[in-house]
N, C-alpha and C. Protein backbone atom coordinates (compact mmCIF):
# COMPACT_ATOMS: atom_id res chain seq x y z
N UNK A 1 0.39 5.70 16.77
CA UNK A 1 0.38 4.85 15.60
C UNK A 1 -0.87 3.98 15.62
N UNK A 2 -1.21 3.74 14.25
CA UNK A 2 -3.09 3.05 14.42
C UNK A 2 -2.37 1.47 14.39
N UNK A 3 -3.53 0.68 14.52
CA UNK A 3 -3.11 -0.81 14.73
C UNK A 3 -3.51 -1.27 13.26
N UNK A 4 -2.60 -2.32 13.17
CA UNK A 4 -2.31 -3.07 11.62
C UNK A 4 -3.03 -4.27 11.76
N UNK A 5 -3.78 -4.11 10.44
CA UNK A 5 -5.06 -5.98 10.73
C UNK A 5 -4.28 -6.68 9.40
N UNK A 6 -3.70 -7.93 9.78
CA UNK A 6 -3.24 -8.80 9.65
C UNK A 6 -4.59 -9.49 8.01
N UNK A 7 -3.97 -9.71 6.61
CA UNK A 7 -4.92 -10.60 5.93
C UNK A 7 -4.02 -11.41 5.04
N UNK A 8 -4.30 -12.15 4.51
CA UNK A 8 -3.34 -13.09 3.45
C UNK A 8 -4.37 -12.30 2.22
N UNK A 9 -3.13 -11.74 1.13
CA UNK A 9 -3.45 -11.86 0.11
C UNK A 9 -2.92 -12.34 -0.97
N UNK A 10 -3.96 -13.01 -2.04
CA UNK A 10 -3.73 -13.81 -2.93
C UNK A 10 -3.46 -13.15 -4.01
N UNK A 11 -2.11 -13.21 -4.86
CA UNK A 11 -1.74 -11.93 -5.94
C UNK A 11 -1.16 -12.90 -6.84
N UNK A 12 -1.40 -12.46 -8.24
CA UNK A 12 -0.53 -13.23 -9.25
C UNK A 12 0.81 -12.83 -9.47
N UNK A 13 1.54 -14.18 -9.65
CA UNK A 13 3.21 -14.29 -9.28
C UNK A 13 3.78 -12.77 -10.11
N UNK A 14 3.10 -12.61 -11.62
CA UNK A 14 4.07 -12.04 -12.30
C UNK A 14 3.58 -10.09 -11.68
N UNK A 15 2.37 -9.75 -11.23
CA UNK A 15 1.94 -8.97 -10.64
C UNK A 15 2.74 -8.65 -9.07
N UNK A 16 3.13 -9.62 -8.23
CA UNK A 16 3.83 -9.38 -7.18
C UNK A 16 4.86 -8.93 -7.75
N UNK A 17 5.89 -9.64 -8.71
CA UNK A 17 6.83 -9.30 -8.91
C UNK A 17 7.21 -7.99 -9.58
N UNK A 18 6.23 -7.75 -9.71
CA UNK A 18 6.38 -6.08 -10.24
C UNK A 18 6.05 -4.72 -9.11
N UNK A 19 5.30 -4.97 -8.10
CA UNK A 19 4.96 -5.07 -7.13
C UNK A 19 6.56 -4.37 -6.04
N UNK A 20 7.02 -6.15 -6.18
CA UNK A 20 8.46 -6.13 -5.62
C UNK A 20 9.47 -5.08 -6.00
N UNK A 21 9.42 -4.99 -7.30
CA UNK A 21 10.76 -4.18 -8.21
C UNK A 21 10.18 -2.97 -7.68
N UNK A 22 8.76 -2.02 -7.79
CA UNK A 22 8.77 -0.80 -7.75
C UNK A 22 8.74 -0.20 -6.08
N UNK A 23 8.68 -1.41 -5.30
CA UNK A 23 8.95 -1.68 -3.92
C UNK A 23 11.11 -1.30 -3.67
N UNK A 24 11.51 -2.01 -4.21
CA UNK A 24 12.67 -1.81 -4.47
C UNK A 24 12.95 -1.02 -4.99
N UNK A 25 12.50 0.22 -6.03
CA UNK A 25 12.88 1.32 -6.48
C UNK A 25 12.79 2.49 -5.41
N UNK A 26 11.59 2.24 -4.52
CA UNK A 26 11.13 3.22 -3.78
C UNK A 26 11.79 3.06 -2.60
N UNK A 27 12.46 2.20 -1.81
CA UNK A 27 13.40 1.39 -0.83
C UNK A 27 11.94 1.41 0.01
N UNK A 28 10.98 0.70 -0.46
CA UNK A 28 9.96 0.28 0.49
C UNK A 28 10.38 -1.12 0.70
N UNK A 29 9.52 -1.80 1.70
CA UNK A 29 9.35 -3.74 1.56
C UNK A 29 7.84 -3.71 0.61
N UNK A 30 7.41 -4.80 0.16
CA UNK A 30 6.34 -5.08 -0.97
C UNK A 30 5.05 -4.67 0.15
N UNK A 31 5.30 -5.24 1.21
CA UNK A 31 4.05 -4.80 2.41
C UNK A 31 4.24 -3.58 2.26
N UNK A 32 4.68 -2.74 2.41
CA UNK A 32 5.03 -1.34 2.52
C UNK A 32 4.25 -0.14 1.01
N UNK A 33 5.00 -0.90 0.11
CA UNK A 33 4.55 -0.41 -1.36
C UNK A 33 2.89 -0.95 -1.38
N UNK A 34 2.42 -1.97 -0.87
CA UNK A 34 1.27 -2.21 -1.40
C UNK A 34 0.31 -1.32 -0.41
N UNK A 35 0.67 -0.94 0.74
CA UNK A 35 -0.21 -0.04 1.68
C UNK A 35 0.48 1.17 1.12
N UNK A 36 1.19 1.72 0.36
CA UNK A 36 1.18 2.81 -0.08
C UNK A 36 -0.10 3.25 -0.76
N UNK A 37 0.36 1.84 -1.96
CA UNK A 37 -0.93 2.07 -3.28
C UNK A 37 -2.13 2.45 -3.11
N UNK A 38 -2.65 1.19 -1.98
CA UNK A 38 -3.84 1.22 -1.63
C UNK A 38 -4.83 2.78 -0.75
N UNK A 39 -3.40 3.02 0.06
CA UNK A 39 -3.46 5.00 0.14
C UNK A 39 -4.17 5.58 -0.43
N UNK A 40 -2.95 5.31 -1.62
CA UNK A 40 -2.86 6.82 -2.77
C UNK A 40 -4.03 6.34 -3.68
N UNK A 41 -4.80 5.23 -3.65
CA UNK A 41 -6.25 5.01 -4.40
C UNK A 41 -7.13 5.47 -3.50
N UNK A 42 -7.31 5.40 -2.51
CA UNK A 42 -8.66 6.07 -1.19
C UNK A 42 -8.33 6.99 -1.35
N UNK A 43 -7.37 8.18 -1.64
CA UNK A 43 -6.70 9.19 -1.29
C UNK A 43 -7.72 9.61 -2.66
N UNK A 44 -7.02 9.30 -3.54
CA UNK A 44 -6.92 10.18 -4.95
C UNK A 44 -8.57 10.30 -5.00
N UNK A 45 -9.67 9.22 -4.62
CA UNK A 45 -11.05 8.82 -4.70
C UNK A 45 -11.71 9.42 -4.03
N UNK A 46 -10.92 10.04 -2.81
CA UNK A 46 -11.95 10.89 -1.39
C UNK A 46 -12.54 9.77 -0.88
N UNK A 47 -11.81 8.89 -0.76
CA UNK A 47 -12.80 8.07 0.50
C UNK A 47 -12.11 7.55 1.57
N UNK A 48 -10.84 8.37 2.20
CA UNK A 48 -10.12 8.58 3.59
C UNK A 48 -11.23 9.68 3.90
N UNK A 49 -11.29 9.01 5.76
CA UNK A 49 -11.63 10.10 6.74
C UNK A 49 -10.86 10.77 6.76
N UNK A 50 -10.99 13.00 7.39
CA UNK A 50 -9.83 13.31 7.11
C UNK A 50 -9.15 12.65 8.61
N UNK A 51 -9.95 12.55 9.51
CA UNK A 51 -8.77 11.71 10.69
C UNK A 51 -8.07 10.68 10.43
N UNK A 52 -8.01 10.07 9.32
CA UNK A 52 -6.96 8.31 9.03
C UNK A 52 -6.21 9.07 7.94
N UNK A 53 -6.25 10.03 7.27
CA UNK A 53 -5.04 10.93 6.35
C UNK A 53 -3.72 11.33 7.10
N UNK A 54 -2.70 10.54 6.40
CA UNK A 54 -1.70 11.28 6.99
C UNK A 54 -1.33 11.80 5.71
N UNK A 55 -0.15 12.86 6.14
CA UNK A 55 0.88 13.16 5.44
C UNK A 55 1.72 12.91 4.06
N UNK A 56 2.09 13.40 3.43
CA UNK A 56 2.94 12.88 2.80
C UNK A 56 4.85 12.86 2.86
């Protein structure tokens, strides 16, 4: 498993909260859903190494 770097991010309330709900649709936590997203945007863009690609 790779190591997790720790950042505070600053998000608008009504943006988290949407955030949250599709976090809750997916039975992710909001940490969880937002390192999805951020994935599936490097992913979709080609700009993952293929060594840091996992799976789906």
């Amino acid at each position: 498993m790779s190591k997790k770097k720790t950042f505070a991010l600053r998000i608008d309330a009504d943006l988290m909260a949407a955030v949250e709900k599709w976090a809750a649709d997916e039975f992710r936590s909001a940490n969880g859903q937002i390192e999805w997203i951020i994935y599936q945007a490097l992913k979709d863009s080609k700009r993952l190494r293929k060594e840091t690609e996992k799976p789906e």
